[in-house]
Protein backbone atom coordinates (compact mmCIF):
# COMPACT_ATOMS: atom_id res chain seq x y z
CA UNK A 1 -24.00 -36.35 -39.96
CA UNK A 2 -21.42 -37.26 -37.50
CA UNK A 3 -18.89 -35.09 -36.61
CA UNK A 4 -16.00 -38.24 -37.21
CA UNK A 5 -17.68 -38.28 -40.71
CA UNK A 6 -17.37 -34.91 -41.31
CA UNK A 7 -13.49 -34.60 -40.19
CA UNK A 8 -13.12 -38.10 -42.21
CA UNK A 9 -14.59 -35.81 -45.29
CA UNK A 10 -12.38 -32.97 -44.50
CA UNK A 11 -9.14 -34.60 -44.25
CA UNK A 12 -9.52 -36.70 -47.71
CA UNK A 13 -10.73 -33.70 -49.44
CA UNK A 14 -7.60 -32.05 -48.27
CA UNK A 15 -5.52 -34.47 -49.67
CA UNK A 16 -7.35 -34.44 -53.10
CA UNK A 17 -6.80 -30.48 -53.07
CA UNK A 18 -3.21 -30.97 -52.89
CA UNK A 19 -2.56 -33.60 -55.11
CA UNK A 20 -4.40 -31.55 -57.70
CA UNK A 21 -1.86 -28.78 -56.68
CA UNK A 22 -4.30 -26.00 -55.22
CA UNK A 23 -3.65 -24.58 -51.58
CA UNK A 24 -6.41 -23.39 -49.54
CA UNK A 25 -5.71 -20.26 -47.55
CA UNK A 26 -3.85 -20.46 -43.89
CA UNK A 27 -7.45 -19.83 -42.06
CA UNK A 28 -8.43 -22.94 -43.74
CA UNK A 29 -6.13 -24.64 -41.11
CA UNK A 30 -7.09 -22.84 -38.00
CA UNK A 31 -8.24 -25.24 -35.14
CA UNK A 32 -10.92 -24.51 -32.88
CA UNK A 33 -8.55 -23.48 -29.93
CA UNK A 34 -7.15 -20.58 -32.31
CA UNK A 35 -10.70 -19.64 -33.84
CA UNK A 36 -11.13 -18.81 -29.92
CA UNK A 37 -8.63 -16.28 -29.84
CA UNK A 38 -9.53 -14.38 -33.21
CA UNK A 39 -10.90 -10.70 -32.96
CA UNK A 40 -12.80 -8.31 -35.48
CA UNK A 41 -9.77 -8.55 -37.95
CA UNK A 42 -11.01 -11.87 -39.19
CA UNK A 43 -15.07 -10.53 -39.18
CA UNK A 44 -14.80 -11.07 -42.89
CA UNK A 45 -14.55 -14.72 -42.60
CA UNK A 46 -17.33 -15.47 -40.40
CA UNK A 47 -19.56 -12.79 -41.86
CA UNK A 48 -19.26 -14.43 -45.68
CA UNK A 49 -19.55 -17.24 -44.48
CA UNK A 50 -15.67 -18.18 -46.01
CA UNK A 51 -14.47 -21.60 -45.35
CA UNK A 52 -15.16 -25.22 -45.08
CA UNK A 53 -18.48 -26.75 -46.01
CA UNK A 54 -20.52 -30.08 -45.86
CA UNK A 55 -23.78 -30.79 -46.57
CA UNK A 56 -25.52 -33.85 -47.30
CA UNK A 57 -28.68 -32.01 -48.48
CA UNK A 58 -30.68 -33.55 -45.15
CA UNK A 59 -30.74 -36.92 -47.14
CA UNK A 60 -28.50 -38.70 -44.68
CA UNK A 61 -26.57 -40.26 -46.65
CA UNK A 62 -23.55 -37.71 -47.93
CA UNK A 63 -22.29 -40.21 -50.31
CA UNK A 64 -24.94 -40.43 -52.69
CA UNK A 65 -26.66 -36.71 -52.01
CA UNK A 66 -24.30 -34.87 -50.53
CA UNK A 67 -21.81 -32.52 -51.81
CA UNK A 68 -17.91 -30.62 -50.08
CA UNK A 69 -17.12 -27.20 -50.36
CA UNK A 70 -14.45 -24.34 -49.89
CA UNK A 71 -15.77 -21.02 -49.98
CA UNK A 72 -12.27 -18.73 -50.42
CA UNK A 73 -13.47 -16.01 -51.47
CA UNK A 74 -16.92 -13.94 -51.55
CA UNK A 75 -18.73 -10.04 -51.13
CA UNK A 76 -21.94 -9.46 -50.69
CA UNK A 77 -25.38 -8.55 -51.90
CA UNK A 78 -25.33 -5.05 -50.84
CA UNK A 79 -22.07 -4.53 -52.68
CA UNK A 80 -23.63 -6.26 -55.56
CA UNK A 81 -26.31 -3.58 -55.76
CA UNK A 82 -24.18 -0.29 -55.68
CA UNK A 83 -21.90 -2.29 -57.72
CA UNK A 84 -18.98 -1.29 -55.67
CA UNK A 85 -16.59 -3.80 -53.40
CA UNK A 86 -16.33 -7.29 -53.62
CA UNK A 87 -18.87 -8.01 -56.30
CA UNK A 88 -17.48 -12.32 -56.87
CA UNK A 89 -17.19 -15.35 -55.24
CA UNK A 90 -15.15 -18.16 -55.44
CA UNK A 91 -15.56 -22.20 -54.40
CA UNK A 92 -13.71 -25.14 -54.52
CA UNK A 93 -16.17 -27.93 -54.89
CA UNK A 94 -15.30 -32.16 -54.63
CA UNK A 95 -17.70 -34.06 -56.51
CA UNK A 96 -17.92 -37.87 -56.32
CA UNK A 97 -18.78 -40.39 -58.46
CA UNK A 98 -22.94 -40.44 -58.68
CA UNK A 99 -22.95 -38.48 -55.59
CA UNK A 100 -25.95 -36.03 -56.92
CA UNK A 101 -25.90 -32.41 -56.14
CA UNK A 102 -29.75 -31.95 -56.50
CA UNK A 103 -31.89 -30.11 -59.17
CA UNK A 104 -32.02 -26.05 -58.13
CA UNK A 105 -31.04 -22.71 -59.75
CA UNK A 106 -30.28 -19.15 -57.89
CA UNK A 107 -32.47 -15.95 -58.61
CA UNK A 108 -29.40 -13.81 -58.88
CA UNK A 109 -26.10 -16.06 -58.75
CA UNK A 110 -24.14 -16.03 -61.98
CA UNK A 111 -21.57 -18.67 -62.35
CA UNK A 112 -19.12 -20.31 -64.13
CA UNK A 113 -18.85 -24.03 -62.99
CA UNK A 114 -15.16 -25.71 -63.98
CA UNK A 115 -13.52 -28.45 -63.90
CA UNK A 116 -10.35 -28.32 -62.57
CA UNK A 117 -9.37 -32.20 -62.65
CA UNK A 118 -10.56 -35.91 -62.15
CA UNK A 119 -13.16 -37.29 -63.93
CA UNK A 120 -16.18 -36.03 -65.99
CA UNK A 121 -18.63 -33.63 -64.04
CA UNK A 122 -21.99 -34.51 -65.39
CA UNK A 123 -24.49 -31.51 -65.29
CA UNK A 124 -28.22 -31.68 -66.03
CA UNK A 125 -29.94 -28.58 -67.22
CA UNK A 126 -33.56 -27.76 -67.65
CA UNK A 127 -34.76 -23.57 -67.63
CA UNK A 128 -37.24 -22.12 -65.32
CA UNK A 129 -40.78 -21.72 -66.18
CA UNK A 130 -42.55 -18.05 -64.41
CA UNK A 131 -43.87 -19.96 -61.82
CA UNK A 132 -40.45 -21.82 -61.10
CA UNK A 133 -40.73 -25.27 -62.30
CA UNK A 134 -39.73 -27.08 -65.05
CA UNK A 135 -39.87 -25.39 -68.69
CA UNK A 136 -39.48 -28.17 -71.65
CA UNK A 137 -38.02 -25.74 -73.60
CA UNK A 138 -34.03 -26.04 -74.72
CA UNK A 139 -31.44 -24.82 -72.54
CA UNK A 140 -28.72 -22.67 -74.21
CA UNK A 141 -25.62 -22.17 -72.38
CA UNK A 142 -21.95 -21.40 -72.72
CA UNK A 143 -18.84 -23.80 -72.12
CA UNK A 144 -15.71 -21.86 -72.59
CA UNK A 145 -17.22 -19.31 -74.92
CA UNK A 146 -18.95 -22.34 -76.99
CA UNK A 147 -22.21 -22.08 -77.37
CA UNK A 148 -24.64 -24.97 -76.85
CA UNK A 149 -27.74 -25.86 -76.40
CA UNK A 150 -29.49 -28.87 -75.52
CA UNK A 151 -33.24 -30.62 -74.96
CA UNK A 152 -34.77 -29.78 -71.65
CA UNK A 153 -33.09 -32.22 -69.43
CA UNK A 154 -29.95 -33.08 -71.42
CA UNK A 155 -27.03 -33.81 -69.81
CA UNK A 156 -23.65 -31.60 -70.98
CA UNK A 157 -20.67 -33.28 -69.66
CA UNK A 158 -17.53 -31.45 -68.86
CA UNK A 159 -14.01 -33.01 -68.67
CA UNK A 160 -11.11 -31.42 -67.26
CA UNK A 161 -10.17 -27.71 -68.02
CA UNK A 162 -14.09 -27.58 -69.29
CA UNK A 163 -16.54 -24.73 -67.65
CA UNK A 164 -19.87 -23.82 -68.34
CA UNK A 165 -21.39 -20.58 -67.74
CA UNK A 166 -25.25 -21.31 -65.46
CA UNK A 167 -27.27 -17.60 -65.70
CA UNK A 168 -29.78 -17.50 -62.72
CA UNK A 169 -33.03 -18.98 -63.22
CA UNK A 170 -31.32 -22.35 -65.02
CA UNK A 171 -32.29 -25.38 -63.29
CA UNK A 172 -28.79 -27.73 -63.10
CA UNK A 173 -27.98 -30.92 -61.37
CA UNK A 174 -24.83 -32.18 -61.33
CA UNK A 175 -22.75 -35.62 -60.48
CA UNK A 176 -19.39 -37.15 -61.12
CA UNK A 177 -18.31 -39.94 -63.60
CA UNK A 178 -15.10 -42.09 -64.08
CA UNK A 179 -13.33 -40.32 -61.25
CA UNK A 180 -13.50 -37.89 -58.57
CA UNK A 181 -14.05 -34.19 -59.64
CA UNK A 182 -12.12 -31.30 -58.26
CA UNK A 183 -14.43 -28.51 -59.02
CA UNK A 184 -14.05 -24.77 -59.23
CA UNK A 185 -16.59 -22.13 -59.33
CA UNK A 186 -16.49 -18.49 -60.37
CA UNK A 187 -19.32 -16.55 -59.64
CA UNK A 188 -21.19 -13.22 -58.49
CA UNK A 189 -21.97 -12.93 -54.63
CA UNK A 190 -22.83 -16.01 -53.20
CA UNK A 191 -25.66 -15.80 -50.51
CA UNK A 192 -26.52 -19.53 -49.26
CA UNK A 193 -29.31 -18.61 -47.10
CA UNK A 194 -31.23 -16.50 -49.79
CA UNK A 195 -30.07 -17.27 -53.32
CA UNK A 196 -30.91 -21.32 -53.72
CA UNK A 197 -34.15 -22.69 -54.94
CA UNK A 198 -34.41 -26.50 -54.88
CA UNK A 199 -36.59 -28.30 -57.00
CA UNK A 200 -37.72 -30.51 -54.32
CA UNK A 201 -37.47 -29.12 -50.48
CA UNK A 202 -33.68 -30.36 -49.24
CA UNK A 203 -31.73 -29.49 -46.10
CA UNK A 204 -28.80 -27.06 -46.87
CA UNK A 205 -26.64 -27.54 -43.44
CA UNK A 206 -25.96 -30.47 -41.84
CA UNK A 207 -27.36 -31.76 -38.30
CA UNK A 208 -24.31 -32.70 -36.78
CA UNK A 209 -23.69 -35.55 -34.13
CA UNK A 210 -21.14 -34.39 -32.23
CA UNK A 211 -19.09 -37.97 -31.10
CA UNK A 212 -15.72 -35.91 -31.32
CA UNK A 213 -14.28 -32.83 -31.62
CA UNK A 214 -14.26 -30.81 -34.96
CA UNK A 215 -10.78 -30.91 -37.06
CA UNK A 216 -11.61 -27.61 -38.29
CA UNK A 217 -14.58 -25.66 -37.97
CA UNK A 218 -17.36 -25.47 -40.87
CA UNK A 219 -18.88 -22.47 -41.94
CA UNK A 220 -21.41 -23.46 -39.77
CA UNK A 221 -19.74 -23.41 -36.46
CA UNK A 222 -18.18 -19.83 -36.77
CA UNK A 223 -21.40 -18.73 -34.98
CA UNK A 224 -20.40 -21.24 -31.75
CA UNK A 225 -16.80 -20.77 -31.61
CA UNK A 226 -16.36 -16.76 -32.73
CA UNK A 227 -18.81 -15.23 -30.41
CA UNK A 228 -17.93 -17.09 -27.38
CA UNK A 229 -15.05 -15.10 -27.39
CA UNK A 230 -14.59 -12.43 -24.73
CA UNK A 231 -15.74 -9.24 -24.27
CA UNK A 232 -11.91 -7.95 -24.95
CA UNK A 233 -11.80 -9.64 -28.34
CA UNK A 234 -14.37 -8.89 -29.96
């Protein structure tokens, strides 16, 4: 993706946020000039990987296979295994119109998947056979303390103030419908680099073209612009 793309993304998403009335925390905002100056007080950010996220899945082409996120909060999986600290995470998620967040499930990720406002978020659901593909047996789930199930592939849709409740090992696929989605998602620790299994092989970060210079940095740039800092900083 290029980089104009990605500040193009980051600046309408922005706008969505607000006119849905959600903030995003002051970091959110920090340019790359000021990420240069931050010390070990902001460690947290960078090392749970908090903040603003593209990915287009390594399709190329973000706008049908693609999908935005804001991580604001998250712990981690050694906290999760004593059971002691941050034990959650939280995301802010934009989902467009039949822009397809593909088929995977997490091994340990619990989460509750909301929407928060828009249109319909469309979510396709199949279970996990032992060997990890697809089981054709029905999927039972929660929405909102509901109970539901559905045939191996159905589709549950959710319209605003709807969530649904996706234990690990639950295949889901998701889109929106009608409008734009603002998305929330409540969850245990979130660990991107470990905790995703994709039906089909995808990319999970972005190659980025670099034709101009980053509004704000994405989770993936902390790594660039935090530990160039000086000796004295860090």
């Amino acid at each position: 993706m290029k980089r104009s793309e990605i500040n193009q993304i980051l600046r309408q998403a922005d706008d969505f946020i607000r006119e849905h009335g959600f903030h995003l925390p002051p970091f959110a905002y920090w340019t790359p000039g000021e990420w240069r100056t931050k010390g070990e007080d902001v460690a947290e950010i960078v090392d749970k990987r908090l903040g603003w996220d593209i990915t287009d899945f390594g399709s190329g082409d973000y706008a049908q296979i693609g999908l935005f996120l804001f991580t604001i909060r998250n712990g981690d999986l050694a906290g999760l295994q004593t059971g002691r600290g941050k034990l959650y995470a939280e995301k802010l998620l934009i989902v467009d119109v039949n822009q397809i967040t593909p088929l995977h499930f997490h091994w340990v990720k619990t989460e509750d998947i909301i929407n928060r406002g828009g249109g319909k978020l469309m979510i396709e659901l199949y279970n996990a056979t032992p060997d990890e593909q697809l089981d054709d047996t029905p999927v039972t789930v929660s929405t909102d303390g509901v109970v539901r199930t559905v045939p191996a592939g159905g589709v549950i849709a959710l319209v605003p103030g709807e969530s649904i409740t996706l234990p690990p090992y639950c295949y889901h696929k998701f889109w929106g419908a009608e409008a734009r989605v603002l998305v929330g998602e409540v969850s245990t620790v979130n660990d991107d680099s470990a905790d995703n299994r994709f039906f089909e092989a995808v990319g999970r970060f972005p190659q980025i073209e670099e034709d101009e210079a980053p509004a704000y940095l994405l989770v993936g740039d902390y790594d660039r612009y935090y530990s160039d800092l000086p000796a004295s900083k860090t």
